[in-house]
Protein backbone atom coordinates (compact mmCIF):
# COMPACT_ATOMS: atom_id res chain seq x y z
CA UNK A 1 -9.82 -32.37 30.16
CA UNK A 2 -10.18 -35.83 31.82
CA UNK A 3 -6.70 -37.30 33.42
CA UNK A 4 -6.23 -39.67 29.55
CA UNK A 5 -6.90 -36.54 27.46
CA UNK A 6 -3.66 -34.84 29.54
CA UNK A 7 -1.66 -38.08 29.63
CA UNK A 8 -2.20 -38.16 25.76
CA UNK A 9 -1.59 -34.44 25.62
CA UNK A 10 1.75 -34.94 27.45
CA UNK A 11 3.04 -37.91 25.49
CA UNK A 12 1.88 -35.95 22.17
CA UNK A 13 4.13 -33.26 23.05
CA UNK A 14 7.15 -34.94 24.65
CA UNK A 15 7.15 -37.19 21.59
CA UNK A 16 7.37 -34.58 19.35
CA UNK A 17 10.49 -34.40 17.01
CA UNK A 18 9.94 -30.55 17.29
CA UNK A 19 11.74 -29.00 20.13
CA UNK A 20 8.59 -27.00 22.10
CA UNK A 21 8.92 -24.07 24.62
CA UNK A 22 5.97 -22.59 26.21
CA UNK A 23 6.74 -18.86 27.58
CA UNK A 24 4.88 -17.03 30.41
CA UNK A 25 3.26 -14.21 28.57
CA UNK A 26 2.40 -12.39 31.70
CA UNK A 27 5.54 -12.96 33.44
CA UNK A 28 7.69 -9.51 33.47
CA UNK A 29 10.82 -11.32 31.55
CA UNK A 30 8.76 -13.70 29.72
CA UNK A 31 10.08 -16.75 31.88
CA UNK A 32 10.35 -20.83 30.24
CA UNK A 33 7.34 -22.35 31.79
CA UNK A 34 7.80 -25.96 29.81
CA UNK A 35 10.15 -27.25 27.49
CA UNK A 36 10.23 -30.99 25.65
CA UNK A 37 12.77 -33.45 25.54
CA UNK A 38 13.21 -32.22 21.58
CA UNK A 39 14.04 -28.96 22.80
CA UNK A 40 16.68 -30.39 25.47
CA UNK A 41 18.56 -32.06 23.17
CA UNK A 42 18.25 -29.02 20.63
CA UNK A 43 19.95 -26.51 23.22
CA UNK A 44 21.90 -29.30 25.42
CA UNK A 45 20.11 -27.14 28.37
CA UNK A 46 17.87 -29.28 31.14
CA UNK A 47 14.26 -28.00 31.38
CA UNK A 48 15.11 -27.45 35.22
CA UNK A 49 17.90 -25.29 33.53
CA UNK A 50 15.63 -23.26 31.84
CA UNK A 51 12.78 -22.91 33.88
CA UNK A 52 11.97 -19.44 34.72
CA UNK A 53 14.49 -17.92 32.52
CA UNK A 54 14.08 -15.98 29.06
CA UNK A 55 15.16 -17.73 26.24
CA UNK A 56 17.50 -14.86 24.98
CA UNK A 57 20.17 -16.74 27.05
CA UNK A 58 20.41 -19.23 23.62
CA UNK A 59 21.74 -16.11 22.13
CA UNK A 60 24.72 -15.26 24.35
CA UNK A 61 26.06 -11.97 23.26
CA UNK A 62 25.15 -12.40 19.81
CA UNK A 63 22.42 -9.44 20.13
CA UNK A 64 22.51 -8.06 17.03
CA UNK A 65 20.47 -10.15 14.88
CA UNK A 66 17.67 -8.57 13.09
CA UNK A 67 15.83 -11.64 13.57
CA UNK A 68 15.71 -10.87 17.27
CA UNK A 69 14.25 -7.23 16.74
CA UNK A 70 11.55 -8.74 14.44
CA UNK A 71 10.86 -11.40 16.96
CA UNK A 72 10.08 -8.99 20.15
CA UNK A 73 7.94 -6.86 17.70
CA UNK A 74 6.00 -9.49 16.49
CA UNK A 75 5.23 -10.35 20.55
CA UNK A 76 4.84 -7.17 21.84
CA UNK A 77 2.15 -6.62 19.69
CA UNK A 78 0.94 -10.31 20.54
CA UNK A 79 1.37 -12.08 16.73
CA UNK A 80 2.78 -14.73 15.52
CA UNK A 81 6.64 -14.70 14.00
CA UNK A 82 8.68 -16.41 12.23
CA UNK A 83 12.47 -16.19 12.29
CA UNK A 84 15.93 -17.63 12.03
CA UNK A 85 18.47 -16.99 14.66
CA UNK A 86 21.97 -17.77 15.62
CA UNK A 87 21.59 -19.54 18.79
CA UNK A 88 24.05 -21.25 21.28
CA UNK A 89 23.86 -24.51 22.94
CA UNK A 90 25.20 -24.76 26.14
CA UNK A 91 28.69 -26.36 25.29
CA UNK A 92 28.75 -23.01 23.19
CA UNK A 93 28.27 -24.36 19.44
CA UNK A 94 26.14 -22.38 17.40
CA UNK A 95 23.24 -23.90 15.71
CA UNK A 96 20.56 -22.10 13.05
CA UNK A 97 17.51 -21.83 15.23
CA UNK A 98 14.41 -21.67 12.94
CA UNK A 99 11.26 -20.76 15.17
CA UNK A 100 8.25 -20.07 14.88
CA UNK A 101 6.57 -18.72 18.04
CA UNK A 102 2.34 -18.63 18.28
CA UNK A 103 0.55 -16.53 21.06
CA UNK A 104 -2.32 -18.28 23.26
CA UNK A 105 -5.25 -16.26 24.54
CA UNK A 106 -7.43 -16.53 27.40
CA UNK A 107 -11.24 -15.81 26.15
CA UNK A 108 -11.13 -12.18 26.55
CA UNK A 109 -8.32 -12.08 24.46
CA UNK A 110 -6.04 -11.28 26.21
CA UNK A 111 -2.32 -13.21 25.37
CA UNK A 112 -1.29 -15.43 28.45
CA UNK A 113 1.86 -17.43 26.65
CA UNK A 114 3.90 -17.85 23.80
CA UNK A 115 4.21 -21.33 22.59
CA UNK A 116 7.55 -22.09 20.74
CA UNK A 117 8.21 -24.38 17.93
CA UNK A 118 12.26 -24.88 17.50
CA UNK A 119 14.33 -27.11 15.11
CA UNK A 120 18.00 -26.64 14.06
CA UNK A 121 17.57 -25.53 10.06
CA UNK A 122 21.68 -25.44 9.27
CA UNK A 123 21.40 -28.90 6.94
CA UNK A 124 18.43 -28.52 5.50
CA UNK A 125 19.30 -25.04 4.33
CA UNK A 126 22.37 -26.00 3.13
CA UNK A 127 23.93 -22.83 5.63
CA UNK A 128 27.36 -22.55 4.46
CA UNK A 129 29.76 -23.91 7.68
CA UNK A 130 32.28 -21.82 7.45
CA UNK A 131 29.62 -19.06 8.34
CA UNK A 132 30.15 -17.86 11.69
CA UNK A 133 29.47 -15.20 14.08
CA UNK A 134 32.28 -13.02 12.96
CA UNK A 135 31.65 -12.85 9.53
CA UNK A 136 28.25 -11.82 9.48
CA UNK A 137 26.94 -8.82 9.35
CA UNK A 138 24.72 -8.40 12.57
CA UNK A 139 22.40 -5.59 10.90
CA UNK A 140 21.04 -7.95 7.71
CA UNK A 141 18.66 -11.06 8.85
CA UNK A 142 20.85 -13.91 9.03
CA UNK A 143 18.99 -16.16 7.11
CA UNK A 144 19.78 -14.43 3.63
CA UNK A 145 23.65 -14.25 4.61
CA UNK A 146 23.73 -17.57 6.03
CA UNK A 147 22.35 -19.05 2.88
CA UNK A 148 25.15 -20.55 0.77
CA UNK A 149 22.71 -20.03 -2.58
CA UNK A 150 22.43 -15.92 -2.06
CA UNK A 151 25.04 -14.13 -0.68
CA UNK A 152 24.75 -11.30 -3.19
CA UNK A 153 21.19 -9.94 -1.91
CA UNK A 154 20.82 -11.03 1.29
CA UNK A 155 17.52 -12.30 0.91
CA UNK A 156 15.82 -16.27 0.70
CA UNK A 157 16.92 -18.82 -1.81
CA UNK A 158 13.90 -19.99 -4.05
CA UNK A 159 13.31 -23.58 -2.68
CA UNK A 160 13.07 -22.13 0.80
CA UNK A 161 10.74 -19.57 -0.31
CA UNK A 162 8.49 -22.49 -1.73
CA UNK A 163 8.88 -24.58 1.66
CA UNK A 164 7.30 -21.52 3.57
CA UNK A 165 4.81 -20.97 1.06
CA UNK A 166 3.95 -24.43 1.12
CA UNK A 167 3.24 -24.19 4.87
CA UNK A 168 1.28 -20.82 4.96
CA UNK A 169 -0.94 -21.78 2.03
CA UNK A 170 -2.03 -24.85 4.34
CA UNK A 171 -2.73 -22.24 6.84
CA UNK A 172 -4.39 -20.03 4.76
CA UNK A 173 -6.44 -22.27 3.33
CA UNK A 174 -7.77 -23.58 6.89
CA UNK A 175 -8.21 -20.19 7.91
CA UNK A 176 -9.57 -19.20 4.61
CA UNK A 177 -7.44 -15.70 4.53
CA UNK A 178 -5.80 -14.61 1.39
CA UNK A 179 -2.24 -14.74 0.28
CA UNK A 180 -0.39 -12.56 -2.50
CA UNK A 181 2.77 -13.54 -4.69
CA UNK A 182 4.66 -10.82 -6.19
CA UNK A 183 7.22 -11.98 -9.01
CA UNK A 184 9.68 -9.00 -9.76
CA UNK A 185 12.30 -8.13 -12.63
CA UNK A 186 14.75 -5.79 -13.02
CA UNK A 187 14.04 -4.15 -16.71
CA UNK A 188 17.03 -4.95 -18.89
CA UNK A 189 19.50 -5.27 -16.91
CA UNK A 190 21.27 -7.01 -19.36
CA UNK A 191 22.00 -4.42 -21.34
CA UNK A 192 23.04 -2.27 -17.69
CA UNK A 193 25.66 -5.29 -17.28
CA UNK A 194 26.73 -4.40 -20.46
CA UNK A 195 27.70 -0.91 -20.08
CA UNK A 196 28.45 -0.97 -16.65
CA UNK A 197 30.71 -4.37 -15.96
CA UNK A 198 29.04 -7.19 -13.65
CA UNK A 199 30.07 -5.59 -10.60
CA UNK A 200 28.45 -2.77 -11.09
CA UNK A 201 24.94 -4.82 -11.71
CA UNK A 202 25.17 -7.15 -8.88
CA UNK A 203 25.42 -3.90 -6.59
CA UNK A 204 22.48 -2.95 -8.74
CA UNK A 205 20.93 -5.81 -7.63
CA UNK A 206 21.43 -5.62 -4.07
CA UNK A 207 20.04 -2.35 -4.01
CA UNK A 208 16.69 -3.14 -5.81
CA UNK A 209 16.51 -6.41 -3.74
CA UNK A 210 17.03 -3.92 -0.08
CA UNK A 211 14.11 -1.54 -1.35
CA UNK A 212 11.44 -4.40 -2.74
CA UNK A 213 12.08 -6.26 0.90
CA UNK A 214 11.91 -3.13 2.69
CA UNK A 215 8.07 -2.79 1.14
CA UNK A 216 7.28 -6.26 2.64
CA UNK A 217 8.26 -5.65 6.40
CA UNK A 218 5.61 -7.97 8.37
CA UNK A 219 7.46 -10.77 10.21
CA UNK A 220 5.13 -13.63 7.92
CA UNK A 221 6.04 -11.79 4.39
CA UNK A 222 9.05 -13.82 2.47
CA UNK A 223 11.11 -12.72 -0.45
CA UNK A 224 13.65 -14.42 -1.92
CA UNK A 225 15.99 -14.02 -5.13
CA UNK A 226 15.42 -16.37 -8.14
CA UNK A 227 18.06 -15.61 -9.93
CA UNK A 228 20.04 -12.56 -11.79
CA UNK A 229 17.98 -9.82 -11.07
CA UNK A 230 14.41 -11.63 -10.85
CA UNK A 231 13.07 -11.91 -7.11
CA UNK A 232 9.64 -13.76 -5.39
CA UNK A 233 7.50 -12.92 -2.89
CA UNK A 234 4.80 -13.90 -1.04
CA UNK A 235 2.90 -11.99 1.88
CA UNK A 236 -0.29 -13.69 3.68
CA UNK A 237 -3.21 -11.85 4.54
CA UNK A 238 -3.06 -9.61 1.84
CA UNK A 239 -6.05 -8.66 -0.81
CA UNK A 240 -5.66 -8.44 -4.36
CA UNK A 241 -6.06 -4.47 -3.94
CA UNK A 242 -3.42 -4.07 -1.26
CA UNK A 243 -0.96 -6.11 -2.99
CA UNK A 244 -1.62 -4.15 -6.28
CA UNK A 245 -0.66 -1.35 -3.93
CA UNK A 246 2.90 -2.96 -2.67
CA UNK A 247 3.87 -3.98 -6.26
CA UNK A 248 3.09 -0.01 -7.45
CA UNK A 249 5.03 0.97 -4.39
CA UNK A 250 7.76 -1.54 -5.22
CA UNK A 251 8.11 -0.05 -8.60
CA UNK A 252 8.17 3.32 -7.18
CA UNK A 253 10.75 3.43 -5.06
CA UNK A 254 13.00 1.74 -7.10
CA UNK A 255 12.93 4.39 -9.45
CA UNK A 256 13.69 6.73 -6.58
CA UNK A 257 17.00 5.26 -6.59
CA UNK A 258 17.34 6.53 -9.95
CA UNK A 259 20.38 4.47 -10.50
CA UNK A 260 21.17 5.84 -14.35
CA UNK A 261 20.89 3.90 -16.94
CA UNK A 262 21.48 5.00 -19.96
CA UNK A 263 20.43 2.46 -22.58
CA UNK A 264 17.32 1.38 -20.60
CA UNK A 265 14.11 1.85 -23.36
CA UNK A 266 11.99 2.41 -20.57
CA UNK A 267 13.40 5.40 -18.64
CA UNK A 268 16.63 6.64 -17.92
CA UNK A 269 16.89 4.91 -14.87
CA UNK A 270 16.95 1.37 -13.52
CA UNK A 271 13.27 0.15 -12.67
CA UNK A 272 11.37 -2.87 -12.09
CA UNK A 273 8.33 -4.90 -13.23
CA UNK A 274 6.10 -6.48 -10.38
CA UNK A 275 3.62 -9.55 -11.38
CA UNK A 276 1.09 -9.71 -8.48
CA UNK A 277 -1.53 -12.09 -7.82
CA UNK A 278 -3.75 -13.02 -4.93
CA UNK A 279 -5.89 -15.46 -3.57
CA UNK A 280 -7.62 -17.52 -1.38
CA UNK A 281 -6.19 -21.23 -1.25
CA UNK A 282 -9.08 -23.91 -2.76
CA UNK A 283 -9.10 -27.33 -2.15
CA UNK A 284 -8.15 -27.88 -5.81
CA UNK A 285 -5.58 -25.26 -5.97
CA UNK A 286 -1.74 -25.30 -5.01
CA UNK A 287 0.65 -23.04 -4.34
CA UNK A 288 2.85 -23.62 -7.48
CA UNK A 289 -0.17 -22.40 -9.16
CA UNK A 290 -0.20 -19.05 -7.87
CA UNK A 291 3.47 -18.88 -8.80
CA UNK A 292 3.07 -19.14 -12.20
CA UNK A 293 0.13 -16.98 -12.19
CA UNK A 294 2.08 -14.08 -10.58
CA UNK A 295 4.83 -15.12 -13.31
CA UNK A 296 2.32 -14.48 -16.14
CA UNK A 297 1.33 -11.48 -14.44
CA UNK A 298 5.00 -10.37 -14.62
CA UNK A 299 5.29 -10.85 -18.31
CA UNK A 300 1.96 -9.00 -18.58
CA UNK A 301 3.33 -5.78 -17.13
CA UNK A 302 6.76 -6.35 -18.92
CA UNK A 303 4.31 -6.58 -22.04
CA UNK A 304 2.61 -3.26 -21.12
CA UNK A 305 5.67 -1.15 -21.19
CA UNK A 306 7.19 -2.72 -17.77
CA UNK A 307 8.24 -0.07 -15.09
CA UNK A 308 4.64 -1.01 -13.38
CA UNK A 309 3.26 -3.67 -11.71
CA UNK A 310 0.43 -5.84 -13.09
């Protein structure tokens, strides 16, 4: 790289709007090797602050975020994450740190650093102020409680399910990998409101919505509620066969619950239908496209006697 090419490289990254963070992969605590204005102003910490020190100090005592346990996973197995985490600047105000954190390898593939991409998501995901520390529930992810739109489940509102998807399919489709959409209904659970009360189906709800996001575990898989008891999600990487799989799995175990249900036509129990469709992103294609396909696929196995995924 001649001495322009690193000048530009500098002023492309010091410009960015993006708060950056590159991590010493090989460093026993993973120490802060280089961080951007952006990411100063994000955390109100100097990068002399911060240099040589792990990042987990943005998290104070706030430990139990499952967020954080996803995140080391992710990098001790060297792949990329995603996450959302409550994170402290250093006059102490907490902030909604969405990052998304990328491994670099040397040619022999081995990982030498962690770059980290960091901007404060509380406005644009409408995270409900009075939200703090104390009322959250350190065991769930924080993004689903945090969400004003979904307290009941726990999981991803709708639009920000489409803003991710919108950014893997780009990825996807420049990688040319696939990526599967599952679109999921609980059977008749109208009629379970009915002989049950409401507050008997929302727990209903949250239970179905814990065991179809327990199937979809990876750090890059998404699910979110749409509304009542119909849920999305979307997992990259994944062939038509193995998502076939997940959705029969998904169905599966939620009639292990066997929550009873009396008046369902299907079984006596509450179960699910699971529309799945994959694909690898075209040019001409678009990711509300393969929505609506794994809609249609939904009404397809609700068509076939529902309790199966299609």
């Amino acid at each position: 790289m001649t001495a322009f090419d690193q000048d530009l490289f500098r002023r492309l990254v010091e410009s960015s709007p993006e708060g950056i963070a590159l991590i010493d992969a090989q460093g026993s605590d993973h120490p802060v090797i280089y961080v951007n204005p952006a990411f100063e102003a994000l955390t109100g910490y100097s990068a002399a602050e911060l240099a040589g020190r792990n990042l987990r100090l943005l998290q104070g005592d706030d430990r139990e975020q499952d967020g954080r346990h996803r995140l080391r996973d992710a990098m001790n197995r060297g792949e990329s994450c995603r996450v959302l985490l409550r994170n402290y600047r250093k006059d102490g105000t907490l902030f909604w740190n969405e990052m998304t954190v990328v491994p670099l390898r040397h040619a022999d593939g081995c990982v030498t650093h962690y770059v980290g991409h960091h901007r404060d998501a509380g406005e644009r995901l409408r995270i409900d102020p009075k939200v703090t520390k104390d009322s959250l529930s350190g065991a769930h992810q924080p993004t689903a409680v945090a969400i004003r739109d979904d307290r009941l489940t726990g999981l991803f509102t709708l639009p920000y399910l489409e803003e991710l998807l919108k950014r893997d399919w780009a990825v996807a489709h420049r990688e040319q990998r696939s990526i599967a959409v599952f679109a999921i209904d609980i059977d008749a659970l109208d009629l379970y409101n009915a002989t049950f009360g409401r507050a008997a189906g929302d727990s209903t709800i949250r239970r179905v919505a814990h065991v179809v996001s327990a199937c979809l575990r990876r750090s890059s898989d998404v699910t979110a509620r749409i509304d009542g008891g119909s849920l999305m999600a979307f997992a990259p990487g994944l062939t038509s066969e193995q998502a076939m799989r997940i959705g029969q799995t998904m169905a599966e175990r939620v009639r292990d619950l066997r929550i009873h249900h009396p008046r369902s036509a299907v079984l006596r129990y509450i179960s699910i239908s699971v529309g799945v469709c994959a694909t690898v992103p075209a040019a001409s294609d678009n990711p509300a496209n393969l929505l609506q396909k794994a809609q249609q696929q939904l009404q397809l196995a609700k068509k076939s006697g529902r309790n199966q995924a299609a």
